[in-house]
N, C-alpha and C. Protein backbone atom coordinates (compact mmCIF):
# COMPACT_ATOMS: atom_id res chain seq x y z
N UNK A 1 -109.69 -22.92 46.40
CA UNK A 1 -108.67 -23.96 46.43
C UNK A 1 -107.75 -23.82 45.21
N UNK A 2 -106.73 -23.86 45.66
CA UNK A 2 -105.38 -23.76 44.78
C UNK A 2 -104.75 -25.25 43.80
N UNK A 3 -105.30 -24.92 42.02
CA UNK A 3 -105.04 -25.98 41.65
C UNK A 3 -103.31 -26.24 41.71
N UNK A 4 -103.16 -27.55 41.83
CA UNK A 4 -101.21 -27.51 41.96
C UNK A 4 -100.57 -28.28 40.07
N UNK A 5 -99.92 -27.50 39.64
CA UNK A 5 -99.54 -27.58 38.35
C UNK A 5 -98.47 -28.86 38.64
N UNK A 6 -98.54 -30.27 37.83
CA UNK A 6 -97.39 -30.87 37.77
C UNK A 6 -96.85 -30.49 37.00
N UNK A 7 -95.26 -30.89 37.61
CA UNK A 7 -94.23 -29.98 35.96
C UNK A 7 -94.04 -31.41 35.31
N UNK A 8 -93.74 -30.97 34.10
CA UNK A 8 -93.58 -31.67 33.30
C UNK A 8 -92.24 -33.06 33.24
N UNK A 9 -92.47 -34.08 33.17
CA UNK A 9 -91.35 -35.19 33.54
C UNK A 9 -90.24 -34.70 32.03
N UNK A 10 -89.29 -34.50 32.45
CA UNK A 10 -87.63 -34.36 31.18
C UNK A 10 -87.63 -35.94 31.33
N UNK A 11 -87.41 -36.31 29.51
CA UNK A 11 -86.02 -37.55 29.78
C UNK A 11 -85.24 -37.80 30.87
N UNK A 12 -84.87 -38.81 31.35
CA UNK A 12 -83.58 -39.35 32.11
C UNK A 12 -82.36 -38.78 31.33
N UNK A 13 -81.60 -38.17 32.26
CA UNK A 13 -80.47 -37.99 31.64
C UNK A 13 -79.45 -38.16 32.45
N UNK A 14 -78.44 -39.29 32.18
CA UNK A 14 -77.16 -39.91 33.42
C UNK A 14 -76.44 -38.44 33.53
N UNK A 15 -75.41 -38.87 34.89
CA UNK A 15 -74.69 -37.34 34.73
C UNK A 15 -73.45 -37.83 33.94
N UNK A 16 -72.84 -37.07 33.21
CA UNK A 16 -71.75 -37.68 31.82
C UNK A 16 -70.46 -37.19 33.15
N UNK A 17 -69.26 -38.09 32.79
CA UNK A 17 -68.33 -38.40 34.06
C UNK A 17 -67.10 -38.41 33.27
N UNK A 18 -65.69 -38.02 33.93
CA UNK A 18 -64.85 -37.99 33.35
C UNK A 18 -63.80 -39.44 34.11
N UNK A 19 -62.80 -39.94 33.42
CA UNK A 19 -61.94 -40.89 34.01
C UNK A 19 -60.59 -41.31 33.20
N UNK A 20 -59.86 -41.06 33.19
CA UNK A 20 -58.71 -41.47 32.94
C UNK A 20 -58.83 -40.86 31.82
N UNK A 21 -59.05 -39.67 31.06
CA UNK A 21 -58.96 -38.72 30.08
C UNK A 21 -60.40 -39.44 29.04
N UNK A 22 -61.36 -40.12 29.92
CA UNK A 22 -62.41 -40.82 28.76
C UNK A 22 -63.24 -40.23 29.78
N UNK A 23 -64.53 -40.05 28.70
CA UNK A 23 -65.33 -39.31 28.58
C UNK A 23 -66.61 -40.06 28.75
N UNK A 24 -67.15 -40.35 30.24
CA UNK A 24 -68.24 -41.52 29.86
C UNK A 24 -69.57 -40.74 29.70
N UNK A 25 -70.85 -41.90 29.26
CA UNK A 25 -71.95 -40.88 29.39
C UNK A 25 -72.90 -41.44 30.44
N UNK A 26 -72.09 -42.12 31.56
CA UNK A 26 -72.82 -42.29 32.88
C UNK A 26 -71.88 -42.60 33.68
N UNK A 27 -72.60 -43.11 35.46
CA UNK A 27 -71.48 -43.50 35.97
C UNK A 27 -71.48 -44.94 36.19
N UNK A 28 -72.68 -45.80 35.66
CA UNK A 28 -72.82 -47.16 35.14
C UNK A 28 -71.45 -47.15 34.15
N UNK A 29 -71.42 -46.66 32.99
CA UNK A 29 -70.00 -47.06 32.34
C UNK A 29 -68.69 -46.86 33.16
N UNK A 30 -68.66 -46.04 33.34
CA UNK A 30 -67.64 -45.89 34.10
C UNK A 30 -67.15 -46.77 34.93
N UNK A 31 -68.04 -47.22 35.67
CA UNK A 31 -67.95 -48.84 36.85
C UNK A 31 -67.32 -49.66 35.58
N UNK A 32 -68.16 -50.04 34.81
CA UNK A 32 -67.71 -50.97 34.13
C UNK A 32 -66.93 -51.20 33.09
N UNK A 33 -66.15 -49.92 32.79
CA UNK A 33 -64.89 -49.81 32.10
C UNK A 33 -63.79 -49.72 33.26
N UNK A 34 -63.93 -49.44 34.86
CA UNK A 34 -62.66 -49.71 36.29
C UNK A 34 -63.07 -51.31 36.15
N UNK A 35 -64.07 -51.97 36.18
CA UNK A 35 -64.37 -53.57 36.54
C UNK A 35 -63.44 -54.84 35.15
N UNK A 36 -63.43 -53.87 33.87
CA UNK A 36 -62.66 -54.45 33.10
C UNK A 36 -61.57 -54.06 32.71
N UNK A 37 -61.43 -52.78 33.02
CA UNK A 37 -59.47 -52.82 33.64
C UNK A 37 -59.19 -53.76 34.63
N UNK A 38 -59.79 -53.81 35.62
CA UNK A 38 -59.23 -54.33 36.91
C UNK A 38 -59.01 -55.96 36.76
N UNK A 39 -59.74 -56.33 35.89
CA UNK A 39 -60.22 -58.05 35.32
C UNK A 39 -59.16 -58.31 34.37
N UNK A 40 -58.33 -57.17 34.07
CA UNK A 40 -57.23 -57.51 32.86
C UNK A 40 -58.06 -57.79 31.48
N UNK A 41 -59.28 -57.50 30.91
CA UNK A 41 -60.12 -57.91 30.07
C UNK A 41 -60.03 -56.96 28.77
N UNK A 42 -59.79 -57.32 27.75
CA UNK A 42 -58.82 -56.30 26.70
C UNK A 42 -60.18 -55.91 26.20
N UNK A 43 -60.55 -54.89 25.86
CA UNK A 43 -61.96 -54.30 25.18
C UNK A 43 -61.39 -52.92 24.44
N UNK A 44 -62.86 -52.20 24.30
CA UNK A 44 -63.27 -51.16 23.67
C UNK A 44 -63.84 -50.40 24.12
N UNK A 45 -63.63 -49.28 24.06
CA UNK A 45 -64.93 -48.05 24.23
C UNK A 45 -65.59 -47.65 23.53
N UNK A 46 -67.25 -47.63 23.14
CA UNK A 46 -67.73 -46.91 22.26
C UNK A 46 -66.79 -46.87 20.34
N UNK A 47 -66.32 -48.31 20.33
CA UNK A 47 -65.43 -48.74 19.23
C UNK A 47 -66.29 -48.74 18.03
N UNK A 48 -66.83 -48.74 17.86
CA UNK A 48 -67.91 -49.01 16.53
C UNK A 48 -69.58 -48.64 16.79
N UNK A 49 -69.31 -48.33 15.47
CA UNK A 49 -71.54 -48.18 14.96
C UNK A 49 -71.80 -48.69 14.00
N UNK A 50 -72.70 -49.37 14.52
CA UNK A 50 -73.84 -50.03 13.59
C UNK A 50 -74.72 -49.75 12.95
N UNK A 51 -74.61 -50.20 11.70
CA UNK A 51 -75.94 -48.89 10.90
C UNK A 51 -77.21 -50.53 11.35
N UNK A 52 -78.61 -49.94 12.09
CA UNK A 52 -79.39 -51.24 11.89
C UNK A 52 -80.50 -50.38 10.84
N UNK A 53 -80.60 -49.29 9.87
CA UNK A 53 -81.44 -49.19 8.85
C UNK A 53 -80.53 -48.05 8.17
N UNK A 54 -80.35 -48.13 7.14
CA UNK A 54 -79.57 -47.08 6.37
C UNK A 54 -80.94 -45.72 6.02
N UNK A 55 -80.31 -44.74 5.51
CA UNK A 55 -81.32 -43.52 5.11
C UNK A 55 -81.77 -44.10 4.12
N UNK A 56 -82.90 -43.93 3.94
CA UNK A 56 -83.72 -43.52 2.54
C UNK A 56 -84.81 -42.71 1.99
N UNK A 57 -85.06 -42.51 1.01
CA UNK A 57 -85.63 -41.86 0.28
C UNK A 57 -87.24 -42.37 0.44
N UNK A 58 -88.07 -41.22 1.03
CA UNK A 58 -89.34 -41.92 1.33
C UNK A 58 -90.26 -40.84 0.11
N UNK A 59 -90.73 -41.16 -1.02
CA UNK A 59 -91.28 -40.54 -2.55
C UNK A 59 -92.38 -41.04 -2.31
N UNK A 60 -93.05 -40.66 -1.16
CA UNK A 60 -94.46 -40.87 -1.10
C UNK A 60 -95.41 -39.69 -0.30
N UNK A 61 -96.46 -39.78 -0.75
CA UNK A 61 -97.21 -38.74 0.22
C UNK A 61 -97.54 -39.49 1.64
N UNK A 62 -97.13 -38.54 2.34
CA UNK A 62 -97.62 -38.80 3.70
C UNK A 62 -98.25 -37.81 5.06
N UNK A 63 -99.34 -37.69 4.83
CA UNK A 63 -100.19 -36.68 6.11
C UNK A 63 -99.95 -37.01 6.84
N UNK A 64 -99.12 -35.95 7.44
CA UNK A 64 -99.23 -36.19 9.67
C UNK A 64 -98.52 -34.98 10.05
N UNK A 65 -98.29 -34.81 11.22
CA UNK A 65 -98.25 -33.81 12.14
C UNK A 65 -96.61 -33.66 12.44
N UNK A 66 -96.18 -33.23 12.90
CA UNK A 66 -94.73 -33.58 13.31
C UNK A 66 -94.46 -34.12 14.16
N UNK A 67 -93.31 -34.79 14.48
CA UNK A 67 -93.34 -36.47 15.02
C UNK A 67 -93.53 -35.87 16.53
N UNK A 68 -93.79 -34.55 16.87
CA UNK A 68 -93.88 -34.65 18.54
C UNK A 68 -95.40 -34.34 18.95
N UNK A 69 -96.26 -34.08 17.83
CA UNK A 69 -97.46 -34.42 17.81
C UNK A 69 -97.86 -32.87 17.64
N UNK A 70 -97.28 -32.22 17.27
CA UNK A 70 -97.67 -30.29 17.06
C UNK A 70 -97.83 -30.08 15.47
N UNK A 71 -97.95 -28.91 15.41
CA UNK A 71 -97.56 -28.22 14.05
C UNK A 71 -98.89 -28.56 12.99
N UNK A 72 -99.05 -28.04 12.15
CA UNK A 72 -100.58 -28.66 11.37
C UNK A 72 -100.40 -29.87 10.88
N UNK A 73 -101.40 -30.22 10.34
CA UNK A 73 -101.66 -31.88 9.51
C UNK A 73 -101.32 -31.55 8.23
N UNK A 74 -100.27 -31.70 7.45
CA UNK A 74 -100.06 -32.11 5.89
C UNK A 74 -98.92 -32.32 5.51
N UNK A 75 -99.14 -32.81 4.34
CA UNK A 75 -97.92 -33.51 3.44
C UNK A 75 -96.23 -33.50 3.96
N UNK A 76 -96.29 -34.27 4.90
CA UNK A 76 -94.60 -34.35 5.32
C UNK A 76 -94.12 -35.23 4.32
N UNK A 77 -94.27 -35.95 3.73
CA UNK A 77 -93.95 -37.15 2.44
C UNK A 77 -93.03 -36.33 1.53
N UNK A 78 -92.04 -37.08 0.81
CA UNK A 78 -91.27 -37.00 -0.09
C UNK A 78 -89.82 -35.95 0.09
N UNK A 79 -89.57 -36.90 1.57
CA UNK A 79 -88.39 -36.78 2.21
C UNK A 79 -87.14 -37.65 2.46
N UNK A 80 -85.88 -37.23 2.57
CA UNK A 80 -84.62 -38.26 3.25
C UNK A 80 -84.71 -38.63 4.27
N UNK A 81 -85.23 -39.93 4.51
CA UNK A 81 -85.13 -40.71 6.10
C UNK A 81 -83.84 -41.07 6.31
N UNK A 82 -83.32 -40.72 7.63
CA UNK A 82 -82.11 -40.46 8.32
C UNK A 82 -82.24 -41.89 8.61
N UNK A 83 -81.30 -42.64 9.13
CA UNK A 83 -81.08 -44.05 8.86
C UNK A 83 -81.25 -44.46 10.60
N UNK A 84 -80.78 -45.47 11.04
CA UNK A 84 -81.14 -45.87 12.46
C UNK A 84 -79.53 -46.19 12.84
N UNK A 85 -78.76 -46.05 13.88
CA UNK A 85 -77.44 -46.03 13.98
C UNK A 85 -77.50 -46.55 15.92
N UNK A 86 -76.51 -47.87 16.03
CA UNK A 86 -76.54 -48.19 17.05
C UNK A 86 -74.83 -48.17 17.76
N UNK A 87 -74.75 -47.16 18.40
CA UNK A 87 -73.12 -48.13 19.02
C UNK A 87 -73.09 -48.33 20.36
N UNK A 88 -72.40 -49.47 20.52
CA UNK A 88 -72.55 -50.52 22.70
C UNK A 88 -71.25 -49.34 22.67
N UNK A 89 -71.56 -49.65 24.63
CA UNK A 89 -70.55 -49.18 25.10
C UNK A 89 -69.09 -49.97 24.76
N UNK A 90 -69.23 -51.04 24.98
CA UNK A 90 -67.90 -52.07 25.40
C UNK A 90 -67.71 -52.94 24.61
N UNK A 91 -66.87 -53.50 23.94
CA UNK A 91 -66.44 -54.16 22.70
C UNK A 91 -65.62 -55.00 23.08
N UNK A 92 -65.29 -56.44 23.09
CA UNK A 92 -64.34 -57.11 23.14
C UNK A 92 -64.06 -58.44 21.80
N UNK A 93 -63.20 -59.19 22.11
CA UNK A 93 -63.28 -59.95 20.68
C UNK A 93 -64.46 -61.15 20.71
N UNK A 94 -65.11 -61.25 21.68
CA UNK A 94 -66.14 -62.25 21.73
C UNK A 94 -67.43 -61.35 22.49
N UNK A 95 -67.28 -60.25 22.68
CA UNK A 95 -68.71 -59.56 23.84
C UNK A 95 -68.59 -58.46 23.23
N UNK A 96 -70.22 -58.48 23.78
CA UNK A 96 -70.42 -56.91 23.90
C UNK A 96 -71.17 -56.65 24.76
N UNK A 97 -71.19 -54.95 25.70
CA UNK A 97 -71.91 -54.77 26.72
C UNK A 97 -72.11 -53.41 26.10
N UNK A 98 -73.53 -53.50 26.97
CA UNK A 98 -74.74 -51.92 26.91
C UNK A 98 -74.86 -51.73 28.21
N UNK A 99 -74.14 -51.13 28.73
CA UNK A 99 -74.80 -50.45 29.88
C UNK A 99 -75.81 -49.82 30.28
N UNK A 100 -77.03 -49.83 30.88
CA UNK A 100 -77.93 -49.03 30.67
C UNK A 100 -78.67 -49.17 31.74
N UNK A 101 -78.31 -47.96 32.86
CA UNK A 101 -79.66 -47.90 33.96
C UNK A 101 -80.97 -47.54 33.79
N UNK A 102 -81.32 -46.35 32.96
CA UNK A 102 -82.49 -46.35 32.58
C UNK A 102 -82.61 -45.75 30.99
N UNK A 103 -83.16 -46.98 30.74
CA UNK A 103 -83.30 -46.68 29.27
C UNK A 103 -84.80 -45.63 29.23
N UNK A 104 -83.77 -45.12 27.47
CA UNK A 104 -85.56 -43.80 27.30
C UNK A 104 -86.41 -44.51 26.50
N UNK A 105 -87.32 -43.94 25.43
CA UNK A 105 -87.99 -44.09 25.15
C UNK A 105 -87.96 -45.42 23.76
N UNK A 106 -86.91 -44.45 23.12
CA UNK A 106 -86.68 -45.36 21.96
C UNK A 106 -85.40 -46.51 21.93
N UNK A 107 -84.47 -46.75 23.03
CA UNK A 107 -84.06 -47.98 23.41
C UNK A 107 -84.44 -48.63 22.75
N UNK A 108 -86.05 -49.27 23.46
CA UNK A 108 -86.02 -50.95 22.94
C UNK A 108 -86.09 -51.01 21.96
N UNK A 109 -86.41 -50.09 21.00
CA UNK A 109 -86.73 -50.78 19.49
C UNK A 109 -85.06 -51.00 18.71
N UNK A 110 -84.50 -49.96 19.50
CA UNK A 110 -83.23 -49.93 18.50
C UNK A 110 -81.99 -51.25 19.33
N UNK A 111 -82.31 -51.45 20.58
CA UNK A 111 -81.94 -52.55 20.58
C UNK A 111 -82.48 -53.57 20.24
N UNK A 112 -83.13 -53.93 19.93
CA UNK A 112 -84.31 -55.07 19.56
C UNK A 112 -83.72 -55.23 18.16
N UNK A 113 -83.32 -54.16 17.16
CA UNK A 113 -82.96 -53.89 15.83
C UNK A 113 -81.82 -54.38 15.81
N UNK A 114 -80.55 -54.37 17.15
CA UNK A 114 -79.25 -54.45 17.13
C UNK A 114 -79.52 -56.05 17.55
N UNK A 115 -80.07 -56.58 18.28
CA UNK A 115 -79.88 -58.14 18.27
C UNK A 115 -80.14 -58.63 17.24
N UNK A 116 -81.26 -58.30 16.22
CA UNK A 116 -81.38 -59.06 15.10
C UNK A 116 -80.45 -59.02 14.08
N UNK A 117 -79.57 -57.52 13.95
CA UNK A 117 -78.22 -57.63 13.07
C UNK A 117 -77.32 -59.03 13.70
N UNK A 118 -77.04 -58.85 14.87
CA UNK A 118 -75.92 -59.57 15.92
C UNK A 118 -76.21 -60.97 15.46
N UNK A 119 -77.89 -61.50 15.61
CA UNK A 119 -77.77 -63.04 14.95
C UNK A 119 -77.34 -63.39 13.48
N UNK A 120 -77.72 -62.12 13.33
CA UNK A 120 -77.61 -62.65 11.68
C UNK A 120 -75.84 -62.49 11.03
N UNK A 121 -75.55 -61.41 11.79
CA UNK A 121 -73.82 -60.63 11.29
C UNK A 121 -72.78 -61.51 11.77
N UNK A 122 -72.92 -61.55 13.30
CA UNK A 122 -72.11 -62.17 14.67
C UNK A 122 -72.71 -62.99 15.23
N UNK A 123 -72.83 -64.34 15.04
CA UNK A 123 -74.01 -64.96 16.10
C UNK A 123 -73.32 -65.55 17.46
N UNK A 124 -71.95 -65.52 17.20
CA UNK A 124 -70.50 -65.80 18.23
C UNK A 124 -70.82 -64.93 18.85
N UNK A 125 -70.58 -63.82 19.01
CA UNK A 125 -70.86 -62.34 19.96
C UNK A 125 -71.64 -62.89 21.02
N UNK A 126 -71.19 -62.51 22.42
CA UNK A 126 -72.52 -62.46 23.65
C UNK A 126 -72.54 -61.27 23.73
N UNK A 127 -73.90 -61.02 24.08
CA UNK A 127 -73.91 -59.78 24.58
C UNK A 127 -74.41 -59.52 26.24
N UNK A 128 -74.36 -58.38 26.98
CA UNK A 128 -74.86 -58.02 27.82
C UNK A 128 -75.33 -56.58 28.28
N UNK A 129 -76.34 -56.63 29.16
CA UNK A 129 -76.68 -55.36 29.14
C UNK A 129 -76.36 -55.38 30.69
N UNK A 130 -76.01 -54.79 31.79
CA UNK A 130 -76.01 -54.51 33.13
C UNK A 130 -76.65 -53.39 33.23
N UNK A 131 -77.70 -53.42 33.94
CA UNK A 131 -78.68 -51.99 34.85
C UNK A 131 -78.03 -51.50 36.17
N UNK A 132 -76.60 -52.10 36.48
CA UNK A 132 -76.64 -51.81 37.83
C UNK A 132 -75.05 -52.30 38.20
N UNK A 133 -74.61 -51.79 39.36
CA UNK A 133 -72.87 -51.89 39.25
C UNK A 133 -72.94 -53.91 39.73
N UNK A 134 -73.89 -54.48 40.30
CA UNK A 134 -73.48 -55.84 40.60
C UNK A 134 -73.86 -56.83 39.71
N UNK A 135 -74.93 -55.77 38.01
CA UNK A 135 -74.88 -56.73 37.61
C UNK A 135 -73.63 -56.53 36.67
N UNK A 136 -72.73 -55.42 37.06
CA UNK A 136 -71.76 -55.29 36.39
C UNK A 136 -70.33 -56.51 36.59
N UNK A 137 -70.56 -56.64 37.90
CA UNK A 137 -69.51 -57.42 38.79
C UNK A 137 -69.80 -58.89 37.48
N UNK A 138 -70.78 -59.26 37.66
CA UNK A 138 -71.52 -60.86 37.02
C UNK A 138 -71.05 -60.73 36.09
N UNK A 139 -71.34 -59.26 35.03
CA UNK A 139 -70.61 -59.32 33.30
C UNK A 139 -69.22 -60.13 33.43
N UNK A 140 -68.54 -59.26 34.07
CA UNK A 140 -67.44 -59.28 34.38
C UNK A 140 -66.68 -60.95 34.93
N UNK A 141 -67.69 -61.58 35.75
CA UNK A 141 -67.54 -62.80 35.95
C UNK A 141 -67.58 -63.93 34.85
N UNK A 142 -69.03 -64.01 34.19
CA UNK A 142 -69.65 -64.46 33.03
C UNK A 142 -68.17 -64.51 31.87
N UNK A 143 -67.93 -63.29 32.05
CA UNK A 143 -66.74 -62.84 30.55
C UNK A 143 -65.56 -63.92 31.03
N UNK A 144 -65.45 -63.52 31.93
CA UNK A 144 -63.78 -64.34 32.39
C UNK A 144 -63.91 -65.71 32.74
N UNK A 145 -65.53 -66.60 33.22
CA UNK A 145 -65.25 -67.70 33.10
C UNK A 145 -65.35 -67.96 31.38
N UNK A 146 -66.37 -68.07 30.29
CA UNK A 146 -66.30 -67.54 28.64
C UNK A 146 -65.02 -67.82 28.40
N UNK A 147 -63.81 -66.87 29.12
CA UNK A 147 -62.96 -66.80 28.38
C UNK A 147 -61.57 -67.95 28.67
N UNK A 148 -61.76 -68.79 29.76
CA UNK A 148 -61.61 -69.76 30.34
C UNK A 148 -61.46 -71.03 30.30
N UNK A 149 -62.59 -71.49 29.18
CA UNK A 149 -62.99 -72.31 28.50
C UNK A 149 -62.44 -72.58 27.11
């Protein structure tokens, strides 16, 4: 009997899409940069980054392996930690949206990191995330009644 090899699961990776000379990195954005043209809704693309941990200097010993779990056991310590950097798709003067059908691995933490800047920086800001083009339609609704008021 013939053992059957599973292959190995890759990351999700959206297919990256072109539109009106912009460059999206799915076709979730894309919907929802036609849904806020079409809404007359003045925004941003990919307008800003957020640092949510700056680099630093880690002057300590530290045993471990390399972060994908290979390579021998020793002293990785007394290195420059690369900082944590967040930017949304969509920017407006009161919102922000993340598009995101399937998030990877490290998502939640770094959004999780970006709401706690947002209360503390912007607590005015809404944000939204849409998984999907109808919950794109709702952003889109949500924003324009918001803006209504």
């Amino acid at each position: 009997m013939k053992k059957r090899f599973k292959r190995k699961k890759r990351p999700v990776q959206a297919n990256k899409v072109e539109y009106n000379g912009v460059k999206f990195a799915s076709g979730l954005e894309k919907y929802m940069y036609i849904a806020l043209k079409d809404a007359g809704i003045e925004f941003e693309y990919e307008f800003r980054t957020f640092q949510l941990l700056p680099t630093f200097e880690f002057n300590q010993v530290a045993y471990e392996r390399q972060a994908n779990g290979k390579g021998e056991y020793k002293d990785r310590g007394n290195k420059k930690m690369l900082g944590i950097k967040y930017t949304p798709d969509f920017e407006g003067s009161d919102f922000i949206i993340e598009t995101k059908g399937r998030a990877n691995d490290s998502f939640p933490l770094r959004y999780k990191l970006f709401k706690a800047l947002l209360s503390v920086t912007e607590p005015s800001i809404s944000l939204y995330k849409p998984q999907n083009q109808a919950e794109c339609d709702e952003t889109v609704k949500l924003i324009l009644e918001k803006q209504k008021k």
